[in-house]
C-alpha atoms as a PDB file:
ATOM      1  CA  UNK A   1     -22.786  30.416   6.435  1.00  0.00           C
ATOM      2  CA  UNK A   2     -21.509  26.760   5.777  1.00  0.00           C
ATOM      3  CA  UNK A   3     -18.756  25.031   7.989  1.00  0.00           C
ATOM      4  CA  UNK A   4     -14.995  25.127   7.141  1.00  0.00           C
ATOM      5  CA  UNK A   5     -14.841  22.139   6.005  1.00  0.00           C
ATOM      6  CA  UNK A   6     -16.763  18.367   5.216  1.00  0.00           C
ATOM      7  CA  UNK A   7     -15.030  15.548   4.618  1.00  0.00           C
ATOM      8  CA  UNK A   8     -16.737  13.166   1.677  1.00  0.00           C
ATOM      9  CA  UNK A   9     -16.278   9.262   1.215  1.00  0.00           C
ATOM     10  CA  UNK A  10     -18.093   6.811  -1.388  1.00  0.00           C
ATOM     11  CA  UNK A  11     -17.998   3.366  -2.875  1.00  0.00           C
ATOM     12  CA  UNK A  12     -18.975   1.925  -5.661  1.00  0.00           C
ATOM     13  CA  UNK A  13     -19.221  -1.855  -6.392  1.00  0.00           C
ATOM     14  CA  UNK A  14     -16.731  -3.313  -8.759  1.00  0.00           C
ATOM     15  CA  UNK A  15     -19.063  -4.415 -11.539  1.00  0.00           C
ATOM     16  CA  UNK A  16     -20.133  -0.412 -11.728  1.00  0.00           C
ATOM     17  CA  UNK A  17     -16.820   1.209 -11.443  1.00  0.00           C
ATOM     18  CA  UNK A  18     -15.272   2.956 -14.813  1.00  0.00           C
ATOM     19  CA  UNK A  19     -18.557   4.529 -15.676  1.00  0.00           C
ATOM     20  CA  UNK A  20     -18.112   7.387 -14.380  1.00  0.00           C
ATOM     21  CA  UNK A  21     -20.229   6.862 -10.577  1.00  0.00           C
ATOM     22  CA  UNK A  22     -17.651   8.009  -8.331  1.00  0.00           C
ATOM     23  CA  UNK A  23     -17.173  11.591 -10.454  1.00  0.00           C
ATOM     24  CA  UNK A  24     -21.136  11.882  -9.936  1.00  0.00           C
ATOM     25  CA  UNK A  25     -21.293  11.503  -6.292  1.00  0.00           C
ATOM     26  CA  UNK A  26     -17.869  14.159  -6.233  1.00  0.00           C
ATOM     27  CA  UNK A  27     -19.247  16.809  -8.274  1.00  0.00           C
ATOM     28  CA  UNK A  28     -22.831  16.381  -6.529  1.00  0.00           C
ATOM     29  CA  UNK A  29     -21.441  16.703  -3.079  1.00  0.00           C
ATOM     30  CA  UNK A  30     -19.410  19.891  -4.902  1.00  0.00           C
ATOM     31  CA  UNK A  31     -22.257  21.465  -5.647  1.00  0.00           C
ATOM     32  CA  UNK A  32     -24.306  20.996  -2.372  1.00  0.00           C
ATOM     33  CA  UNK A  33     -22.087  21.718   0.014  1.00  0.00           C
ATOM     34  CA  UNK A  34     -22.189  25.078   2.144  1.00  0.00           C
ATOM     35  CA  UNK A  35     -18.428  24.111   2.991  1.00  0.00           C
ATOM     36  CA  UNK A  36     -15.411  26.234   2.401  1.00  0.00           C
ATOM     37  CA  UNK A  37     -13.328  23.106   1.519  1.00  0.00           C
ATOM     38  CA  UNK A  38     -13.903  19.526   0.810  1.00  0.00           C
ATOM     39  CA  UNK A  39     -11.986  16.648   2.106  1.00  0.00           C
ATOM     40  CA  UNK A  40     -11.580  12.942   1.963  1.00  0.00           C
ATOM     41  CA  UNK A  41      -9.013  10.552   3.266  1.00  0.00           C
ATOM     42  CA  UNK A  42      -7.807   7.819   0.085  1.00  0.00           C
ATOM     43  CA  UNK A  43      -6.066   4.417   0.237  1.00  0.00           C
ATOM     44  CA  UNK A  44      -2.680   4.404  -2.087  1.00  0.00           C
ATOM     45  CA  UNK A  45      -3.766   1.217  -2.978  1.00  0.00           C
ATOM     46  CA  UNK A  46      -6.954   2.811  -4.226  1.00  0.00           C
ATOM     47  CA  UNK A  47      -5.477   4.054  -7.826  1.00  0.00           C
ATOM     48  CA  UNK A  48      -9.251   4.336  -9.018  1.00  0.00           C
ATOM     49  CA  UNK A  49     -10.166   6.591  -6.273  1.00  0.00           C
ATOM     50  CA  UNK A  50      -6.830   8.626  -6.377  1.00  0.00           C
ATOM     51  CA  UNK A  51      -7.607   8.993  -9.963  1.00  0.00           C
ATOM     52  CA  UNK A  52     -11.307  10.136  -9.214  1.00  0.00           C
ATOM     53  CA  UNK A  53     -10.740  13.055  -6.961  1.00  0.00           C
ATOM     54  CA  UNK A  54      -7.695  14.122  -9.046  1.00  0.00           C
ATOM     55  CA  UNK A  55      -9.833  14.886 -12.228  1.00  0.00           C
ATOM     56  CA  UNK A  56     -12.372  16.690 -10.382  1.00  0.00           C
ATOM     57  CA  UNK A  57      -9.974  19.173  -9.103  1.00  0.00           C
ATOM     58  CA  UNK A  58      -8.811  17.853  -5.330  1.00  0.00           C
ATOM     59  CA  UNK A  59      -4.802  17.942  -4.204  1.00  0.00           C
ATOM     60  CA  UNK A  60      -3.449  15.337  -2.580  1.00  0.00           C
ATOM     61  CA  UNK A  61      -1.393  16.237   0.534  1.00  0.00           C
ATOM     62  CA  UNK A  62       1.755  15.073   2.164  1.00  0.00           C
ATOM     63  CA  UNK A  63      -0.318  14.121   5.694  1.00  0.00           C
ATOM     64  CA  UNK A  64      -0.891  10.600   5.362  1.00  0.00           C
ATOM     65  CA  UNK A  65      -2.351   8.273   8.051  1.00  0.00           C
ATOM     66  CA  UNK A  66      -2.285   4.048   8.204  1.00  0.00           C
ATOM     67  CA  UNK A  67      -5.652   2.266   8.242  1.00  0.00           C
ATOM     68  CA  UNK A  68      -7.189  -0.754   8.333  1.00  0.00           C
ATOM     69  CA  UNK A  69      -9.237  -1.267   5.050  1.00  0.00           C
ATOM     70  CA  UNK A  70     -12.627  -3.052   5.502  1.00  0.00           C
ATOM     71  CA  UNK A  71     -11.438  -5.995   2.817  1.00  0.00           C
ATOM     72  CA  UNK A  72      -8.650  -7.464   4.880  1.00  0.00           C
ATOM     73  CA  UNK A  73      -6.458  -6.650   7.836  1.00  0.00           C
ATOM     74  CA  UNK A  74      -3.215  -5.415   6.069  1.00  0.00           C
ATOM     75  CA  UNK A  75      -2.590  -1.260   7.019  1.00  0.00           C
ATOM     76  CA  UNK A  76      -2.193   0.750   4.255  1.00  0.00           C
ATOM     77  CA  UNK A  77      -1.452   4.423   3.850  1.00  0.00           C
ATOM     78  CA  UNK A  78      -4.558   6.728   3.233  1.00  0.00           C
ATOM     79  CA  UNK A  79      -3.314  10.511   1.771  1.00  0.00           C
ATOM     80  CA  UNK A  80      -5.369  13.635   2.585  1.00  0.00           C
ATOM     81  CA  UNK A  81      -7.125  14.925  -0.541  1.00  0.00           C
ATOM     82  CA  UNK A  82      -8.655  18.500  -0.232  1.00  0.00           C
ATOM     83  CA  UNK A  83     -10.913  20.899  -2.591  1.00  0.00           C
ATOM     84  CA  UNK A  84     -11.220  24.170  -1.887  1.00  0.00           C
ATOM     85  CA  UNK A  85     -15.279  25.306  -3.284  1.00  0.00           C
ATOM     86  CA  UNK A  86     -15.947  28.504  -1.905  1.00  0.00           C
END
């Protein structure tokens, strides 16, 4: 029996994004996972991203924490995004 749930992050450098990378590493971790759910925690400034886990089937949630993100020292609000697999 899997866990509950795993939470999943990724990157992808700039001169690869659009080509469909981050959809990859989503539907791989999809299909590997013994979890119940999937989660992952997104920047609102991160359109790309937002955009990314809503195509492969993930709802964004209301809970929202502010983060520091690694290019700078500005917060910004990162949204819950969960994916129920199993």
């Amino acid at each position: 029996m899997g866990s509950v749930a795993e939470e999943i992050g990724y990157g992808v450098l700039a001169a690869y994004s659009g080509r469909g990378i981050g959809s990859a590493i989503i539907r791989y971790a999809t299909e590997v996972s013994n979890a119940f759910v999937l989660c992952a925690w997104v920047s609102d400034k991160n359109r790309a991203s937002e955009r990314c886990f809503e195509k492969n089937g993930f709802d964004k949630l209301a809970a929202k924490e502010q983060r520091m993100m690694s290019s700078g020292n500005a917060l910004h609000d990162f949204f819950y995004w969960v994916k129920v697999i199993r």
